[in-house]
Protein backbone atom coordinates (compact mmCIF):
# COMPACT_ATOMS: atom_id res chain seq x y z
CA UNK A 1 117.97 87.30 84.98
CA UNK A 2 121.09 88.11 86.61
CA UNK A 3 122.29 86.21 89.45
CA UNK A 4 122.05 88.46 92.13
CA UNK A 5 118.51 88.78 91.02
CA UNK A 6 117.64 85.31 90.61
CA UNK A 7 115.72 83.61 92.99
CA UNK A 8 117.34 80.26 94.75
CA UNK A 9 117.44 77.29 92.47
CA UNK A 10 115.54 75.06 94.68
CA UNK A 11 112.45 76.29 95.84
CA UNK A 12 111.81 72.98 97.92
CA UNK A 13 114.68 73.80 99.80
CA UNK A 14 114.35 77.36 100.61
CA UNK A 15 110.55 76.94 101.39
CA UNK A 16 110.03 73.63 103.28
CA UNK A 17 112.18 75.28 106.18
CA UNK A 18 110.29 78.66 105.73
CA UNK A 19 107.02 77.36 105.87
CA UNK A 20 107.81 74.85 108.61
CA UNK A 21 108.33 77.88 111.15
CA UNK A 22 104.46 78.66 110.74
CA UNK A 23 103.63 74.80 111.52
CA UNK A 24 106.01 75.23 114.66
CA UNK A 25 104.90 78.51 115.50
CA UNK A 26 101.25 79.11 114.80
CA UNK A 27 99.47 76.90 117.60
CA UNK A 28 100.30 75.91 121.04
CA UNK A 29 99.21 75.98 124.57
CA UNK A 30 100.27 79.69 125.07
CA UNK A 31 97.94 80.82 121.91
CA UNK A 32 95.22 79.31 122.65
CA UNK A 33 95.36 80.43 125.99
CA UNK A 34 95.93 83.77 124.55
CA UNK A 35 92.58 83.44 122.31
CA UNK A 36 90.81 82.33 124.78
CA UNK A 37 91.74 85.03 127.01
CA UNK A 38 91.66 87.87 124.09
CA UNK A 39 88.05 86.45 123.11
CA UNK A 40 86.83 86.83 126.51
CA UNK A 41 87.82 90.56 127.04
CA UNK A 42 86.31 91.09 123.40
CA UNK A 43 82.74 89.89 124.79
CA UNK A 44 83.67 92.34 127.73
CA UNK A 45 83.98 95.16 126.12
CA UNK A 46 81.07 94.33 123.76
CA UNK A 47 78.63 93.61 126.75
CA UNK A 48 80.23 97.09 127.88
CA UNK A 49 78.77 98.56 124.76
CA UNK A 50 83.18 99.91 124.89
CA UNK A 51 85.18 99.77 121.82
CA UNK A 52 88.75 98.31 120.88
CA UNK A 53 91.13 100.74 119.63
CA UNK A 54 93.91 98.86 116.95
CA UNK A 55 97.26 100.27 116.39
CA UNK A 56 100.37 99.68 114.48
CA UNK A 57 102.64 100.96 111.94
CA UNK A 58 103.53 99.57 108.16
CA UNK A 59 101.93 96.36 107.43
CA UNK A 60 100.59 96.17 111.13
CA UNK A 61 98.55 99.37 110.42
CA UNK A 62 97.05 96.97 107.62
CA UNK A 63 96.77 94.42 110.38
CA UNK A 64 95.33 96.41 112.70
CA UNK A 65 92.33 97.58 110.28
CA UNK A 66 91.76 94.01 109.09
CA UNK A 67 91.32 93.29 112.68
CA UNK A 68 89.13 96.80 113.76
CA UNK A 69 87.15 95.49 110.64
CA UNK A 70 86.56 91.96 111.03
CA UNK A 71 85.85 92.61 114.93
CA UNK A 72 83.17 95.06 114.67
CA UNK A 73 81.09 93.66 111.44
CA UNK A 74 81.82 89.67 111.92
CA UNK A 75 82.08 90.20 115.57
CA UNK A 76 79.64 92.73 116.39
CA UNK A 77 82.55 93.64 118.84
CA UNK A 78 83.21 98.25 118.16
CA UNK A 79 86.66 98.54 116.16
CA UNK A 80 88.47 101.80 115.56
CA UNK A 81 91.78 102.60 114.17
CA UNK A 82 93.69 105.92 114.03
CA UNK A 83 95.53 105.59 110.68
CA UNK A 84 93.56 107.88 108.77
CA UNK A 85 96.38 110.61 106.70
CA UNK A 86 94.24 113.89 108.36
CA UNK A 87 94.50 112.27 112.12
CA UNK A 88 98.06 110.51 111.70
CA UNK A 89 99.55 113.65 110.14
CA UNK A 90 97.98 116.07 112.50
CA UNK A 91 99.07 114.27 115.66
CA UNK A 92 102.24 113.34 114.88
CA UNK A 93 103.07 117.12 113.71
CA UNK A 94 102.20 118.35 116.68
CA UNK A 95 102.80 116.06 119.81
CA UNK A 96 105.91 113.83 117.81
CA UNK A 97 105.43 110.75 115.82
CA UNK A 98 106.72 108.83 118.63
CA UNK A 99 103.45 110.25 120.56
CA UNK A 100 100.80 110.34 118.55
CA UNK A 101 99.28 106.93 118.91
CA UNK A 102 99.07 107.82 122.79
CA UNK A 103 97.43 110.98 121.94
CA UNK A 104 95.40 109.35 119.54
CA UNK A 105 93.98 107.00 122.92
CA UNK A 106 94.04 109.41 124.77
CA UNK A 107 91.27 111.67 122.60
CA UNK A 108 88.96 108.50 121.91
CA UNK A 109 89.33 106.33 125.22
CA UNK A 110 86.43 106.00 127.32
CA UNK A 111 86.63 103.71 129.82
CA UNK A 112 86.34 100.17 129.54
CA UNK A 113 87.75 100.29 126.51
CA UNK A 114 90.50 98.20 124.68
CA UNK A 115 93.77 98.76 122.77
CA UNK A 116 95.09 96.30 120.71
CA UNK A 117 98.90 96.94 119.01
CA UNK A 118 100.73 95.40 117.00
CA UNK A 119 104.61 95.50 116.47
CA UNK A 120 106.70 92.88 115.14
CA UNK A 121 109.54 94.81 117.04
CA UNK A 122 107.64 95.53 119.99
CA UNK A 123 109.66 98.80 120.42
CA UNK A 124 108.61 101.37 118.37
CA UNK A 125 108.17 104.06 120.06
CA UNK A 126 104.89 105.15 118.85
CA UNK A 127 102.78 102.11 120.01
CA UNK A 128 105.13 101.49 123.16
CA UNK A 129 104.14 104.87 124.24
CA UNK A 130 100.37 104.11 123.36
CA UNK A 131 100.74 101.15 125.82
CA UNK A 132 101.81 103.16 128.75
CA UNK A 133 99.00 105.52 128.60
CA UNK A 134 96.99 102.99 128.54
CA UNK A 135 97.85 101.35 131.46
CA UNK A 136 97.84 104.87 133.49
CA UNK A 137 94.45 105.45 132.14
CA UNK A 138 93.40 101.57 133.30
CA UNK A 139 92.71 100.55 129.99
CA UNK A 140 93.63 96.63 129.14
CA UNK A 141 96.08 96.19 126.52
CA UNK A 142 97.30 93.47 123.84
CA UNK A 143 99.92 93.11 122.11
CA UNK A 144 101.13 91.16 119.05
CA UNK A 145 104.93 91.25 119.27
CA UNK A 146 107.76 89.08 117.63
CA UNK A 147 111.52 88.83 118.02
CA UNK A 148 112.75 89.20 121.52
CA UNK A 149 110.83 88.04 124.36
CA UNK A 150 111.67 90.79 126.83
CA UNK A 151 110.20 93.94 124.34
CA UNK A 152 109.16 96.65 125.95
CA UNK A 153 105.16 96.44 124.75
CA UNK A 154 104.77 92.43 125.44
CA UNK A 155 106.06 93.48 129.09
CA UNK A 156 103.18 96.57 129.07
CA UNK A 157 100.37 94.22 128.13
CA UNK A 158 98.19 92.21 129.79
CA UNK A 159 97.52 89.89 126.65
CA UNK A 160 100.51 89.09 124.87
CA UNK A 161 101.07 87.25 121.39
CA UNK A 162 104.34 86.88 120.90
CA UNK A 163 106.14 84.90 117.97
CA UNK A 164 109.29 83.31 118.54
CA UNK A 165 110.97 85.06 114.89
CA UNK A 166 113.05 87.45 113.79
CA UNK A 167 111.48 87.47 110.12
CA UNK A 168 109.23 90.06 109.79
CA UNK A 169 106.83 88.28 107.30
CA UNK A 170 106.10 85.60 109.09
CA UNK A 171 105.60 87.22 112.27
CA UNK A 172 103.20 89.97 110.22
CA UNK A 173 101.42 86.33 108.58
CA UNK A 174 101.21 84.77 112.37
CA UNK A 175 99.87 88.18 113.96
CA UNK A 176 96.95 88.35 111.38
CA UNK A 177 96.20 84.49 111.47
CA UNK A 178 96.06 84.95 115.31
CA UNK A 179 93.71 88.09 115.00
CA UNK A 180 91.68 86.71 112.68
CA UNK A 181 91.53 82.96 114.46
CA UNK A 182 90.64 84.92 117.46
CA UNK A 183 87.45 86.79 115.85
CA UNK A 184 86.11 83.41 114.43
CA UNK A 185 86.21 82.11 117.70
CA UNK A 186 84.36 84.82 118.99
CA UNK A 187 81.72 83.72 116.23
CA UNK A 188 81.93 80.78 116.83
CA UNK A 189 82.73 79.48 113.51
CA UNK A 190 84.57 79.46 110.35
CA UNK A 191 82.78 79.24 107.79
CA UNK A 192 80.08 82.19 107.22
CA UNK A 193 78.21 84.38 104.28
CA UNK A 194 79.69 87.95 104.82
CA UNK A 195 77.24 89.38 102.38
CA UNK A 196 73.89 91.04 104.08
CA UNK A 197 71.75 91.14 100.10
CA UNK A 198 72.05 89.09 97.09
CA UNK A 199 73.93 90.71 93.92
CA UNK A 200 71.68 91.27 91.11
């Protein structure tokens, strides 16, 4: 293996820093309040018999399904996402790619609903422009940001997970532990058989 290929010598000393940004980022006072908050509006909307609508784009499209999933089986809380090729392709030929997440809302929002998105940027365009809508059409929105404090979809939303990195990984890793921390709570536990019938 070449050296520009190679990976560093010492993988105590690359990792022990890496991983100690999840220890100092993953919990404190402002996430849990943040759970506790997001956990509460999930029970809203599913005494509401409402839905949340997930968002994002790359890896938080993945997040965003994880979390549509996990909410509405686990939580018995209504999860949709809009990343299916026919809709994403459709909408974003014909209202923009920087639109069509808004358009997408805007064709499945009924009130009382939810959107969650997720951006480790918190600017693209697409889901920043999904956030507006939603706040004309008086729909609550959260966010899972990184990077800068000031983005432009942390300021749109009314629950806001933000991590405190530029690295894209680990804010992608801390957005999904949050999301998923934040359905368990809403089950109130853990541990739990996912599986309604036994394999034969």
């Amino acid at each position: 293996m070449s050296a520009d290929t190679a990976a560093p010598a010492n993988a105590d000393a690359f990792l022990a820093p890496y991983f100690e940004q999840y220890t100092k980022l993953m919990y404190n006072a402002e996430v849990a309040a943040n759970i506790q908050k997001f956990a509460d509006l999930a029970l809203q909307v599913r005494a509401n018999g409402a839905k949340m609508m997930f968002s994002g784009n790359g890896a938080s499209a993945s997040c965003a399904e994880h979390g549509a999933t996990d909410f509405t089986k686990q939580g018995k809380v209504r999860g949709v996402t809009f990343h299916d090729p026919n809709l994403m392709t459709c909408f974003a030929n014909d209202f923009g790619f920087d639109h069509w997440v808004a358009k997408a809302v805007e064709h499945y929002a009924d009130d009382n609903d939810v959107v969650v998105l997720i951006s480790v940027s918190g600017t693209s365009p697409s889901v920043v422009n999904a956030a507006k809508y939603a706040r004309e059409r008086g729909l609550k929105v959260v966010s899972f940001t990184g990077r800068s404090s000031d983005n432009p979809l942390k300021q749109l939303s009314d629950i806001a997970f933000w991590a405190d990195s530029d690295a894209y990984n680990v804010v992608e890793n801390l957005h999904g532990m949050w999301l998923t921390g934040t359905i368990d709570y809403v089950i109130g536990k853990s541990v739990y058989e996912t599986r309604a019938y036994e394999l034969k």
